[in-house]
C-alpha atoms as a PDB file:
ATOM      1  CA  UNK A   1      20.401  -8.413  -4.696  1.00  0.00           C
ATOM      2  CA  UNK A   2      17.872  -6.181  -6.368  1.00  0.00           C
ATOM      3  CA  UNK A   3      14.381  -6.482  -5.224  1.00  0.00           C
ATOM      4  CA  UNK A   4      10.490  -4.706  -5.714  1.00  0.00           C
ATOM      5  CA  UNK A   5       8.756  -3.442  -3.164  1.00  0.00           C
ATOM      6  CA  UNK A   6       5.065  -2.972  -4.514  1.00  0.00           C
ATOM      7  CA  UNK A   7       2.617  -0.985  -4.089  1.00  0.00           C
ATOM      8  CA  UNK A   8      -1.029  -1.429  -2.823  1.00  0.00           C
ATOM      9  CA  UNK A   9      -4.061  -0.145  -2.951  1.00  0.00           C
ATOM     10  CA  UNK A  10      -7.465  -0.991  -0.842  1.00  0.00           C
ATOM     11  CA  UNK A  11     -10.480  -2.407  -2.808  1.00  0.00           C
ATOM     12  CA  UNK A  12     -12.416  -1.917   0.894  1.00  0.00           C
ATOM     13  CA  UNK A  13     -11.654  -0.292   4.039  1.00  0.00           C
ATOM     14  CA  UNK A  14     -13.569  -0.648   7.000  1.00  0.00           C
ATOM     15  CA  UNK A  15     -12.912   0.233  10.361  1.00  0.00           C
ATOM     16  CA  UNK A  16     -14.621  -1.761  12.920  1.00  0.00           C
ATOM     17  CA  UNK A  17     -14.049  -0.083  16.432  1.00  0.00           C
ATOM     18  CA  UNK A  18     -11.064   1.447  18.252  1.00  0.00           C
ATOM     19  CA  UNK A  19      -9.327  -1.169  20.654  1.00  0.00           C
ATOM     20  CA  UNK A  20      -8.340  -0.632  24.352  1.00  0.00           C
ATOM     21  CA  UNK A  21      -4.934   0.041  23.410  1.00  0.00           C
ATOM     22  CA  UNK A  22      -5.874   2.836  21.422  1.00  0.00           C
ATOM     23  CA  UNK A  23      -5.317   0.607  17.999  1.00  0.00           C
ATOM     24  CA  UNK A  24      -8.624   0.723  15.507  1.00  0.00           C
ATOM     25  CA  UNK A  25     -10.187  -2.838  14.684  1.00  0.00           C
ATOM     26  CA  UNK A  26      -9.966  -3.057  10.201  1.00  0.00           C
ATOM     27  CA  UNK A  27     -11.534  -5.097   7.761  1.00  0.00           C
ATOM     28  CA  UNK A  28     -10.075  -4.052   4.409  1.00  0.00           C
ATOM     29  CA  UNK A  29      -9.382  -6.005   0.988  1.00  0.00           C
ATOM     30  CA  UNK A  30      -5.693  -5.079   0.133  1.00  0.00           C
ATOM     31  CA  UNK A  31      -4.395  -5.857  -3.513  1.00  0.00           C
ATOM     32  CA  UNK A  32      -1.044  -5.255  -5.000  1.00  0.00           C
ATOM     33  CA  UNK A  33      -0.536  -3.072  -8.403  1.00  0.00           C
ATOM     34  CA  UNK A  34       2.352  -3.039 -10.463  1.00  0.00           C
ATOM     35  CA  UNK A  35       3.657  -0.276  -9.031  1.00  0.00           C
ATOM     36  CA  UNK A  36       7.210  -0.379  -7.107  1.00  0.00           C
ATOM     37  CA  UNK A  37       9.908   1.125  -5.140  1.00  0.00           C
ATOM     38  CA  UNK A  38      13.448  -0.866  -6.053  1.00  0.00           C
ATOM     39  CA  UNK A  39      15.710  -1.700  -3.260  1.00  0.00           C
ATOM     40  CA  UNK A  40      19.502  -3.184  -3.754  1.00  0.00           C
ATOM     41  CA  UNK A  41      21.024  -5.115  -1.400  1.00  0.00           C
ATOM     42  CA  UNK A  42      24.955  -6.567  -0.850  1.00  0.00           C
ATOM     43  CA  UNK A  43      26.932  -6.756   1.848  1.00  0.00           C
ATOM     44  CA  UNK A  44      29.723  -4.309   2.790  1.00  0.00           C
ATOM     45  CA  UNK A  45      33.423  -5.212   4.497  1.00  0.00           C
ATOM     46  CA  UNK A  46      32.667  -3.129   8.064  1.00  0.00           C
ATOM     47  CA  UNK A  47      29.564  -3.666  10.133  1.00  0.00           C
ATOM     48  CA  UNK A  48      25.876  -1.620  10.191  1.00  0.00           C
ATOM     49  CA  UNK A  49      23.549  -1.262   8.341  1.00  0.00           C
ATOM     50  CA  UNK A  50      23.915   1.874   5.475  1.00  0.00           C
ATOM     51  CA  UNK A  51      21.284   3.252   3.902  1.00  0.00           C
ATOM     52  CA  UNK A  52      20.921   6.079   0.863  1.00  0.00           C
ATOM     53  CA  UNK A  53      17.461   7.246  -0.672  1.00  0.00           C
ATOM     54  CA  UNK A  54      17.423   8.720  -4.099  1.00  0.00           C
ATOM     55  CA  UNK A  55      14.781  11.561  -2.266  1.00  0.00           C
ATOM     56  CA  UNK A  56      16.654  13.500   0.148  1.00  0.00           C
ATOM     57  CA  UNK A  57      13.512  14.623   2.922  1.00  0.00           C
ATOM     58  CA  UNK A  58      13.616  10.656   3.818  1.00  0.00           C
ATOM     59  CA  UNK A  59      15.763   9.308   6.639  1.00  0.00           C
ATOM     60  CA  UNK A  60      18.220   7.030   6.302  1.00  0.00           C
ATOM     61  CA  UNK A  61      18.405   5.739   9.870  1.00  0.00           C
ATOM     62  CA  UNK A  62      16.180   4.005  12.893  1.00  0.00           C
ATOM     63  CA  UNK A  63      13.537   6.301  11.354  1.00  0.00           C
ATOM     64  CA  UNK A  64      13.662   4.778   8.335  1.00  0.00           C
ATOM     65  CA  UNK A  65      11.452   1.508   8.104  1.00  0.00           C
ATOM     66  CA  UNK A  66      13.890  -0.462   5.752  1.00  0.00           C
ATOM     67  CA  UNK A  67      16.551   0.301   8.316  1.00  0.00           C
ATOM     68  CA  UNK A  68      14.243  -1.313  11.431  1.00  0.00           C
ATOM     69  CA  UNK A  69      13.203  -4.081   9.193  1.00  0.00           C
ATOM     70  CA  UNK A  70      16.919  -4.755   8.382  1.00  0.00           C
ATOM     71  CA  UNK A  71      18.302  -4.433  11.945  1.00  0.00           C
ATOM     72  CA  UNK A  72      15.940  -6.547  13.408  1.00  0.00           C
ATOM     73  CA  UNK A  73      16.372  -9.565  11.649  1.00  0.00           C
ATOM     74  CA  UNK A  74      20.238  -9.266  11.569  1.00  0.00           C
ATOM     75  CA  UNK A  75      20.452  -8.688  15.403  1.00  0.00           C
ATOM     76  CA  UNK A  76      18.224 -11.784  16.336  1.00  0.00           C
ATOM     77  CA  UNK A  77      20.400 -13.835  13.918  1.00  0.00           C
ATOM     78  CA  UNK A  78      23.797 -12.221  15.271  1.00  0.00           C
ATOM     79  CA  UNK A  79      24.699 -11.186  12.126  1.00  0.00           C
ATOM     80  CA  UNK A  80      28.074  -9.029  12.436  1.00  0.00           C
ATOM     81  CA  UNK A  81      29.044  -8.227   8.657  1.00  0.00           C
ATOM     82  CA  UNK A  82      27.122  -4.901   7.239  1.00  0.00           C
ATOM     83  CA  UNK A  83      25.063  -4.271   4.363  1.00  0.00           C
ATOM     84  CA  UNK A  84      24.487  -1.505   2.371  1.00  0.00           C
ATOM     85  CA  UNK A  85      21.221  -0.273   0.972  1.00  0.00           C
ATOM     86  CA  UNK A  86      20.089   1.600  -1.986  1.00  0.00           C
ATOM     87  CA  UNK A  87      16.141   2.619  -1.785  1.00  0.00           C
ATOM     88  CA  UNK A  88      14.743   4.148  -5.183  1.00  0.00           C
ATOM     89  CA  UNK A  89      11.734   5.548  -4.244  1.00  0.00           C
ATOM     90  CA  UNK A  90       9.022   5.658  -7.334  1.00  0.00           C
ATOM     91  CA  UNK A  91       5.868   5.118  -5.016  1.00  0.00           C
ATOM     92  CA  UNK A  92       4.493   8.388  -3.637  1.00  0.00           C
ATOM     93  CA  UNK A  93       5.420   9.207  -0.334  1.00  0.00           C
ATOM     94  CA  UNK A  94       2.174   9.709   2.483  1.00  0.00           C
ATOM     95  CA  UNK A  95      -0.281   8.604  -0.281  1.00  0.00           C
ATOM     96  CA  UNK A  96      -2.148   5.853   1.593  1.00  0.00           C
ATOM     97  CA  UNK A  97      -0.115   2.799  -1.060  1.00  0.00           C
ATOM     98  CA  UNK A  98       2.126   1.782   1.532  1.00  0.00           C
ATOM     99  CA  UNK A  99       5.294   2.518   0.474  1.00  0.00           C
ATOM    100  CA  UNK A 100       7.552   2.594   3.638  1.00  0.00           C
ATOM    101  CA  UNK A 101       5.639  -0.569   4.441  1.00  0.00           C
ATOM    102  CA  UNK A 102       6.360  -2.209   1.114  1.00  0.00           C
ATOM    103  CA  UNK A 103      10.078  -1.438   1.386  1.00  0.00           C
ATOM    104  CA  UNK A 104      10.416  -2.902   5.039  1.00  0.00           C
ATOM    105  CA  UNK A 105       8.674  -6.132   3.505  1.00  0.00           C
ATOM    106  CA  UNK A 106      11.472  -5.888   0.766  1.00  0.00           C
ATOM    107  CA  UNK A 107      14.185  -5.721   3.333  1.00  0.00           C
ATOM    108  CA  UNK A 108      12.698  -8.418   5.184  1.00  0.00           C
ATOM    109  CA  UNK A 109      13.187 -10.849   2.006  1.00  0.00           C
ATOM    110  CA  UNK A 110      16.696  -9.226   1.224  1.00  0.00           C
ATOM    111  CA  UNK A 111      18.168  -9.917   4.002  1.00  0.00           C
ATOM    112  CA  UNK A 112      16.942 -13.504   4.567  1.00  0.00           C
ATOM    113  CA  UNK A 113      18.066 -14.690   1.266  1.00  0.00           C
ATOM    114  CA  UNK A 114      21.400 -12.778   1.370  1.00  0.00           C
ATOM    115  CA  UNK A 115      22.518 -14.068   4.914  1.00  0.00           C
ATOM    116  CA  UNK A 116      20.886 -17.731   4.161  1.00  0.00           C
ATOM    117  CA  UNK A 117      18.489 -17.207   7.308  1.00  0.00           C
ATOM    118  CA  UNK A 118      16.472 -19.498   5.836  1.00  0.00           C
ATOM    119  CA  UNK A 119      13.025 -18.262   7.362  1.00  0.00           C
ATOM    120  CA  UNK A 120       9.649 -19.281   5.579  1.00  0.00           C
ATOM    121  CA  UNK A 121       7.816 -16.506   4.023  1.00  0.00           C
ATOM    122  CA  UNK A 122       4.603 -17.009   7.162  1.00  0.00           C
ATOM    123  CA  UNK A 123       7.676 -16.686   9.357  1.00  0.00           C
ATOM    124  CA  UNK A 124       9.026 -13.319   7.945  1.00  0.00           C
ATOM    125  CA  UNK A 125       5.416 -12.221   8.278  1.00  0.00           C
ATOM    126  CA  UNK A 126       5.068 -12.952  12.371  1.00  0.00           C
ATOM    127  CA  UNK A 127       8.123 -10.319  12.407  1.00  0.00           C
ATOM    128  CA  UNK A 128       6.955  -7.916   9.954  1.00  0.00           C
ATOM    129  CA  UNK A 129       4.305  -6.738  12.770  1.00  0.00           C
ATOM    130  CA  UNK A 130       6.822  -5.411  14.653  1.00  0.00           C
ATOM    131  CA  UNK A 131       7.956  -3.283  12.451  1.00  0.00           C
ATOM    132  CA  UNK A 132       4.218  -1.704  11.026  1.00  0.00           C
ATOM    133  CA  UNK A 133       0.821  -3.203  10.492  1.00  0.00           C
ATOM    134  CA  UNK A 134       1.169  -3.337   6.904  1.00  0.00           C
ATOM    135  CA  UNK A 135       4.376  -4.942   6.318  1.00  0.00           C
ATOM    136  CA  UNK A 136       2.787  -8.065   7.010  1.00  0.00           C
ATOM    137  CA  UNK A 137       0.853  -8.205   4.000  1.00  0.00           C
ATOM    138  CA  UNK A 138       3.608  -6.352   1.506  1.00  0.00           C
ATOM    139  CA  UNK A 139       5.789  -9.744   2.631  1.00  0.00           C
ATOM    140  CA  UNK A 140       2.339 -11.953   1.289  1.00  0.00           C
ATOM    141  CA  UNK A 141       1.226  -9.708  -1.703  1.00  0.00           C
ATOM    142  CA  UNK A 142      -1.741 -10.092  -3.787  1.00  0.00           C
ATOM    143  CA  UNK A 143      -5.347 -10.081  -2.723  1.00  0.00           C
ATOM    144  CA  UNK A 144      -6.155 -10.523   0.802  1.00  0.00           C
ATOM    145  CA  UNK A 145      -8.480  -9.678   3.875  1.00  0.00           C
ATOM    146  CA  UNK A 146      -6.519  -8.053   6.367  1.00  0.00           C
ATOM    147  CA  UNK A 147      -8.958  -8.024   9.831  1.00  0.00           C
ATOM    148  CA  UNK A 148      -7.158  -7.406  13.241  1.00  0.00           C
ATOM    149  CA  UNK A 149      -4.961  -3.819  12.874  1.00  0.00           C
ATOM    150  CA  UNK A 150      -4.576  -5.489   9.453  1.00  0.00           C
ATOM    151  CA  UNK A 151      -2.028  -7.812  10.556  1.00  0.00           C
ATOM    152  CA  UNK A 152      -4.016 -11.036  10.519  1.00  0.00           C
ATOM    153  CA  UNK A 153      -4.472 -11.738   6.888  1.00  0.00           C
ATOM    154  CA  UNK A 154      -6.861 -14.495   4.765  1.00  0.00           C
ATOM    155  CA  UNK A 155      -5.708 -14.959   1.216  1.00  0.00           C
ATOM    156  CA  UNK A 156      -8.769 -14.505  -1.528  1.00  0.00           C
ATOM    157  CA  UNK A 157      -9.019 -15.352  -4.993  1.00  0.00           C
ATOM    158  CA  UNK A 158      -7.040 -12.676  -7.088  1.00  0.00           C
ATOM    159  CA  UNK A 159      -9.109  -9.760  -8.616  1.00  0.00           C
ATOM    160  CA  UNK A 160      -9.810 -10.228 -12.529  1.00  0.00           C
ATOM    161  CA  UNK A 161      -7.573  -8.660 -14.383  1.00  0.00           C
ATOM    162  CA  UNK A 162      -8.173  -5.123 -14.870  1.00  0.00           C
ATOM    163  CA  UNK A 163      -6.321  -1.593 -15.327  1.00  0.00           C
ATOM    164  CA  UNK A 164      -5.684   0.595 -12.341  1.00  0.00           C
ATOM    165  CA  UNK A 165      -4.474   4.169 -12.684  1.00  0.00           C
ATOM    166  CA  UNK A 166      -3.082   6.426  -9.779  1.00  0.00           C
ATOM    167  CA  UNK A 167      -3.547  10.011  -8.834  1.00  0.00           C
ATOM    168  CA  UNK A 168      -1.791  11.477  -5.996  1.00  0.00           C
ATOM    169  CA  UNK A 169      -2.437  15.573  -5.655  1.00  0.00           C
ATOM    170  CA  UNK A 170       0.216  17.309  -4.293  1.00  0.00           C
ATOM    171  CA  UNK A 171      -1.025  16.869  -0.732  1.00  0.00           C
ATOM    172  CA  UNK A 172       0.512  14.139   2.124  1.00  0.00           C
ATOM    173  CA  UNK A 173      -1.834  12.897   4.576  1.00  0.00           C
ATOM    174  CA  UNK A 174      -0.174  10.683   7.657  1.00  0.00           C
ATOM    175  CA  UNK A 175      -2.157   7.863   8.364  1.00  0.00           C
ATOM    176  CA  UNK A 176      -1.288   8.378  12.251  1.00  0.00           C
ATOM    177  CA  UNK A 177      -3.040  12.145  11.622  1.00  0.00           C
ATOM    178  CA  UNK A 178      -6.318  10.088   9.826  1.00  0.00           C
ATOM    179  CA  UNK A 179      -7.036   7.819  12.389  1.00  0.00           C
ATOM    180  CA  UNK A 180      -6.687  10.844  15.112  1.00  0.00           C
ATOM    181  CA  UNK A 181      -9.437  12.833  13.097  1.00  0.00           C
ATOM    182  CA  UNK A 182     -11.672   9.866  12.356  1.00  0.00           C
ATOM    183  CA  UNK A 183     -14.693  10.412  14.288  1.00  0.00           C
ATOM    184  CA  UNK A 184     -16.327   6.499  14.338  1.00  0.00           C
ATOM    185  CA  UNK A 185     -19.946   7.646  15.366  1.00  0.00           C
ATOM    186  CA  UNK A 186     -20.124   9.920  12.389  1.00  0.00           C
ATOM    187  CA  UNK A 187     -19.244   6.892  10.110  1.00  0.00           C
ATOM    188  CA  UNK A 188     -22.846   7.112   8.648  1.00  0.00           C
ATOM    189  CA  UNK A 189     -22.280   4.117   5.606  1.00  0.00           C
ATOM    190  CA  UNK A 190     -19.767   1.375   6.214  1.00  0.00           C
ATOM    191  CA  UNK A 191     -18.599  -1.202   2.763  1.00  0.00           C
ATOM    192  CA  UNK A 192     -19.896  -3.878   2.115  1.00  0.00           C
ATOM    193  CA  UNK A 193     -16.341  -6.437   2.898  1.00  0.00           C
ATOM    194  CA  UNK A 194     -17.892  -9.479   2.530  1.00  0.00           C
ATOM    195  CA  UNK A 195     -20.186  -8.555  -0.637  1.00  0.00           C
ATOM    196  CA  UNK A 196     -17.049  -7.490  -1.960  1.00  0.00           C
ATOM    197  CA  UNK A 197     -15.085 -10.642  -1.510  1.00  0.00           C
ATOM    198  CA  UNK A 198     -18.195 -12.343  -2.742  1.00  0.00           C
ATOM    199  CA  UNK A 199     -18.225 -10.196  -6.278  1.00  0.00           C
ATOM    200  CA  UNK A 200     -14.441 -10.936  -6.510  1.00  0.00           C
ATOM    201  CA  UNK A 201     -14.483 -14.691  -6.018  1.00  0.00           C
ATOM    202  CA  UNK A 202     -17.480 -14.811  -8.618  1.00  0.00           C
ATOM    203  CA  UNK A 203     -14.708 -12.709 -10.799  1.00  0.00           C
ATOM    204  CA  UNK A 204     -17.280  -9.892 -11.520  1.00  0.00           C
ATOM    205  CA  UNK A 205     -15.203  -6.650 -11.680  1.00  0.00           C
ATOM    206  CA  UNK A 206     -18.517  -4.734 -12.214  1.00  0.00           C
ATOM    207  CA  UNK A 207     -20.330  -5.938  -8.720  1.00  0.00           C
ATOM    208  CA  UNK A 208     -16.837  -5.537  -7.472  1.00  0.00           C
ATOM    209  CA  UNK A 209     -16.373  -1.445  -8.494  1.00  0.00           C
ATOM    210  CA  UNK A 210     -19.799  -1.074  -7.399  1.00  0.00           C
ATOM    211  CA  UNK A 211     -18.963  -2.528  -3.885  1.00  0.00           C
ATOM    212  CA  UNK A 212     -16.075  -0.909  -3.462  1.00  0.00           C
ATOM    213  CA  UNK A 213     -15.657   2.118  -0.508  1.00  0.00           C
ATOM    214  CA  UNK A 214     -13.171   3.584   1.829  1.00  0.00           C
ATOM    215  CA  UNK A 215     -14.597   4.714   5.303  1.00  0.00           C
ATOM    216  CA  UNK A 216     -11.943   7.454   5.524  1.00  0.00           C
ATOM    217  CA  UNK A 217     -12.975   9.294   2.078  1.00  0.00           C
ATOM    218  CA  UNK A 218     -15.896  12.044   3.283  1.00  0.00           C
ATOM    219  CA  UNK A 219     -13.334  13.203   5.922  1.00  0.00           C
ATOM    220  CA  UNK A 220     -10.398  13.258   3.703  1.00  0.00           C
ATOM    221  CA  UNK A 221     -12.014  14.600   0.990  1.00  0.00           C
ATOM    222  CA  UNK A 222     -13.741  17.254   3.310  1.00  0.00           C
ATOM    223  CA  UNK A 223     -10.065  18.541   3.822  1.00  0.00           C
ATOM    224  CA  UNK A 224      -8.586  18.408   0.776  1.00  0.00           C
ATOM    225  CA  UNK A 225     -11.614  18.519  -2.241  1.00  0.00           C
ATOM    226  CA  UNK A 226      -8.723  18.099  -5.092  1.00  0.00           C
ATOM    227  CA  UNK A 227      -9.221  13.836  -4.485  1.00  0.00           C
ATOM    228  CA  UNK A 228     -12.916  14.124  -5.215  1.00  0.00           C
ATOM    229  CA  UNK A 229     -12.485  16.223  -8.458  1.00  0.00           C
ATOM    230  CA  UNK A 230      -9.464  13.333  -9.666  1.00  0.00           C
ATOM    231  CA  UNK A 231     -12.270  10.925  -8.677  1.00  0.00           C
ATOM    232  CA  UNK A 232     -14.854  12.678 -10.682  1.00  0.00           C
ATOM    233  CA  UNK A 233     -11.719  12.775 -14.126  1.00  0.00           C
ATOM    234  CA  UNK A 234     -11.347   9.207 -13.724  1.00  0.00           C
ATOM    235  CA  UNK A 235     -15.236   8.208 -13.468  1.00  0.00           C
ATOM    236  CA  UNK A 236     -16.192  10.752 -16.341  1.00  0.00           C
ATOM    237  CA  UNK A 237     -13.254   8.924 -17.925  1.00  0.00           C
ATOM    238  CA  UNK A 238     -14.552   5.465 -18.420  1.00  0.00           C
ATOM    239  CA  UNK A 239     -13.430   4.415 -14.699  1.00  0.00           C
ATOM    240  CA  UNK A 240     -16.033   1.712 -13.124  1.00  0.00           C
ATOM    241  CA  UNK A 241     -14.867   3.188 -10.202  1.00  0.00           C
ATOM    242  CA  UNK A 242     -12.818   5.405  -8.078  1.00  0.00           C
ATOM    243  CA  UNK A 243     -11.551   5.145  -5.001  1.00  0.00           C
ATOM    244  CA  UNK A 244      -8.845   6.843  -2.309  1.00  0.00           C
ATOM    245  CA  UNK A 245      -6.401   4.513  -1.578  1.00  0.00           C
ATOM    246  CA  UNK A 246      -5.509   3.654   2.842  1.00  0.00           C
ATOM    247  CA  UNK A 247      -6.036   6.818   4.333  1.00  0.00           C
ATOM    248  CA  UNK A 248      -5.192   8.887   1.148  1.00  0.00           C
ATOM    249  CA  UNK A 249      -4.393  11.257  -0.634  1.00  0.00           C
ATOM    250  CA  UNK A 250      -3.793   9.085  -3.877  1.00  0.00           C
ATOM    251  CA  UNK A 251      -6.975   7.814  -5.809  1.00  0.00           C
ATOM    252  CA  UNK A 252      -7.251   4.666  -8.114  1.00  0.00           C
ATOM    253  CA  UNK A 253      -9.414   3.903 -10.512  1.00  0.00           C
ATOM    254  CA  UNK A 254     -10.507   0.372 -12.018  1.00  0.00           C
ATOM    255  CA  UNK A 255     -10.619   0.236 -15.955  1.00  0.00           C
ATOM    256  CA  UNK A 256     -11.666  -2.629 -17.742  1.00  0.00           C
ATOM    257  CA  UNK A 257     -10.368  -0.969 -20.883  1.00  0.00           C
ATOM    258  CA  UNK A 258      -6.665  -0.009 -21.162  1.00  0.00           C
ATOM    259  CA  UNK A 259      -7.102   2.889 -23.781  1.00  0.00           C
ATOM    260  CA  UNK A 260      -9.518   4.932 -21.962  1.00  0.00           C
ATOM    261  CA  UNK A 261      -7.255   4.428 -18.894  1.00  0.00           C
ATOM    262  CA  UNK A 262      -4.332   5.867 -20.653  1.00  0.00           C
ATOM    263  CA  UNK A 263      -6.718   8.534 -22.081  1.00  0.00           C
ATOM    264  CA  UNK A 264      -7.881   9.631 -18.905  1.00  0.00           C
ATOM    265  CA  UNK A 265      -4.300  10.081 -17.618  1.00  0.00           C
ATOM    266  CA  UNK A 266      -3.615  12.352 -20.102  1.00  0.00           C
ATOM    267  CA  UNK A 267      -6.126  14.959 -19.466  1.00  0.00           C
ATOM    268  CA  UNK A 268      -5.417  13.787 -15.621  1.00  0.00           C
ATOM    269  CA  UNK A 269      -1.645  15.281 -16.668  1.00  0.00           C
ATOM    270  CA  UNK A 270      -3.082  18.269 -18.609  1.00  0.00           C
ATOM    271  CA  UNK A 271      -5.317  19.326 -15.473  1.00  0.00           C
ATOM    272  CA  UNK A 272      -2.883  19.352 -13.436  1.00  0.00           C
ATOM    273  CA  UNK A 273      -4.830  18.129 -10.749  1.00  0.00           C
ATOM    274  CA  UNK A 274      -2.732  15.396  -9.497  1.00  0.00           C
ATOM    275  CA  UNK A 275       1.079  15.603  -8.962  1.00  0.00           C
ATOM    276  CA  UNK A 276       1.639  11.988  -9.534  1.00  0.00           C
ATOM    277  CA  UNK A 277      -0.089  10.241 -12.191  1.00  0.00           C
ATOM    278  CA  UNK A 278       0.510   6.753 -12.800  1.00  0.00           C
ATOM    279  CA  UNK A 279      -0.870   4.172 -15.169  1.00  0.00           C
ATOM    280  CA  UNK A 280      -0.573   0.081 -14.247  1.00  0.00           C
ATOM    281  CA  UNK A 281      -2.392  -2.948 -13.723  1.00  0.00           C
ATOM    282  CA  UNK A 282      -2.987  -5.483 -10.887  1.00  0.00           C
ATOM    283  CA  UNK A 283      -0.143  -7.852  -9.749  1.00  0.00           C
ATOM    284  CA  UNK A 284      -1.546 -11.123  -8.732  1.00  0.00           C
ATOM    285  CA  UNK A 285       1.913 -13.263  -8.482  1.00  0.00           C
ATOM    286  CA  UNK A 286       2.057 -15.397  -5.609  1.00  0.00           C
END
């Protein structure tokens, strides 16, 4: 079985308020891109779960989010045969597009569908939260509201269709080491989420750029001023806007015109200013 685990980026992030047990409170509008990591899945003659990754830093064990998505569903359904797993990582790693995430959500499906498990995709979903916040929506896809620690999700009318190019600099940012800096009183403008769901159910990917904003940018970008100057390529580049994607490092912009996208990778390439450039469009399959 050979599956995609997509990317995403976030059209809005908000964060609301930190919770009692020490979680932070979101609003964010999550979309999928057409952007993927490829897992293959088949079962194996001895037991376990074994994993290889075409990149060699990331762990192929309980660290390892596919693993924990994997072994969780086979050991609540008793399932004694093994699988084996090949992750090819395309997706940049620590980049805010929720990679590990995505794959878990891939494993998820795989594994239902190879052992016959027979679970709904809302039912997949309930267990993705135990394995990270985001997995939840990678299982759902498209374009959602994700409120809660992003776990409770509201489906919204997909974006109109547009061009989305990536820039990751050759910087990682943890999301765990984010939310630790994030200082919520010095949060001096917050989006607008619900303007922003408003511009894209109206399908107006103008008064949707323009509403657009990620409350973790000024601190991000105070650390690490190479995402602000890929921001400024892409806007002098015909971008309606740019935007860090999660809690960063990679940037997206929204084009409504495909050739000044691809143009503005180029001299993104040339500069040098990003180590991962990437050039796609919005995924809107249900």
């Amino acid at each position: 079985m050979r599956l995609r685990a997509m990317a995403k980026i976030n059209l809005g992030l908000d964060i609301i308020g930190k919770r009692p047990d020490g979680y932070h409170e979101v609003r964010m509008i999550m979309q999928t891109i057409q952007m993927y990591d490829v897992l293959e899945i088949q079962k194996k003659s001895t037991p376990g779960i074994s994993l290889t990754v075409n990149l060699p830093f990331i762990p192929t064990d309980e660290r390892n989010l596919v693993y924990k998505a994997a072994k969780l569903l086979m050991d609540e359904f008793g399932i004694t045969e093994g699988i084996s797993i090949r992750l090819e990582k395309s997706i940049p790693v620590a980049a805010g597009m929720a990679g590990g995430s995505s794959d878990a959500a891939a494993a998820f499906v795989g594994v239902n569908n190879l052992f016959h498990l027979g679970l709904r995709k809302r039912e997949l979903m309930e267990r993705a939260v135990q394995v990270g916040a985001d997995v939840p929506y990678c299982v759902m896809r498209g374009t959602a509201l994700a409120e809660g620690i992003g776990e409770k999700l509201t489906r919204i009318p997909p974006v109109p269709r547009c061009f989305i190019l990536i820039g990751k600099p050759g910087v990682n940012v943890s999301t765990k080491t984010a939310y630790e800096s994030l200082d919520l009183g010095s949060i001096s403008a917050h989006p607008d989420i619900d303007g922003l769901i408003e511009e894209i159910r109206k399908g107006d990917l103008r008064g949707m750029a323009k509403k657009m904003g990620n409350v973790f940018e000024p601190g991000i970008i105070g650390k690490y001023p190479v995402i602000q100057e890929i921001k400024d390529v892409m806007e002098a580049g015909g971008a309606l806007k740019a935007l860090m994607s999660g809690s960063g490092p990679a940037v997206f912009g929204v084009f409504d015109d495909r050739r000044r996208m691809m143009e503005t990778a180029e001299k993104l390439r040339r500069g040098k200013l990003a180590k991962t450039v990437f050039a796609t469009e919005i995924f809107n399959q249900l």
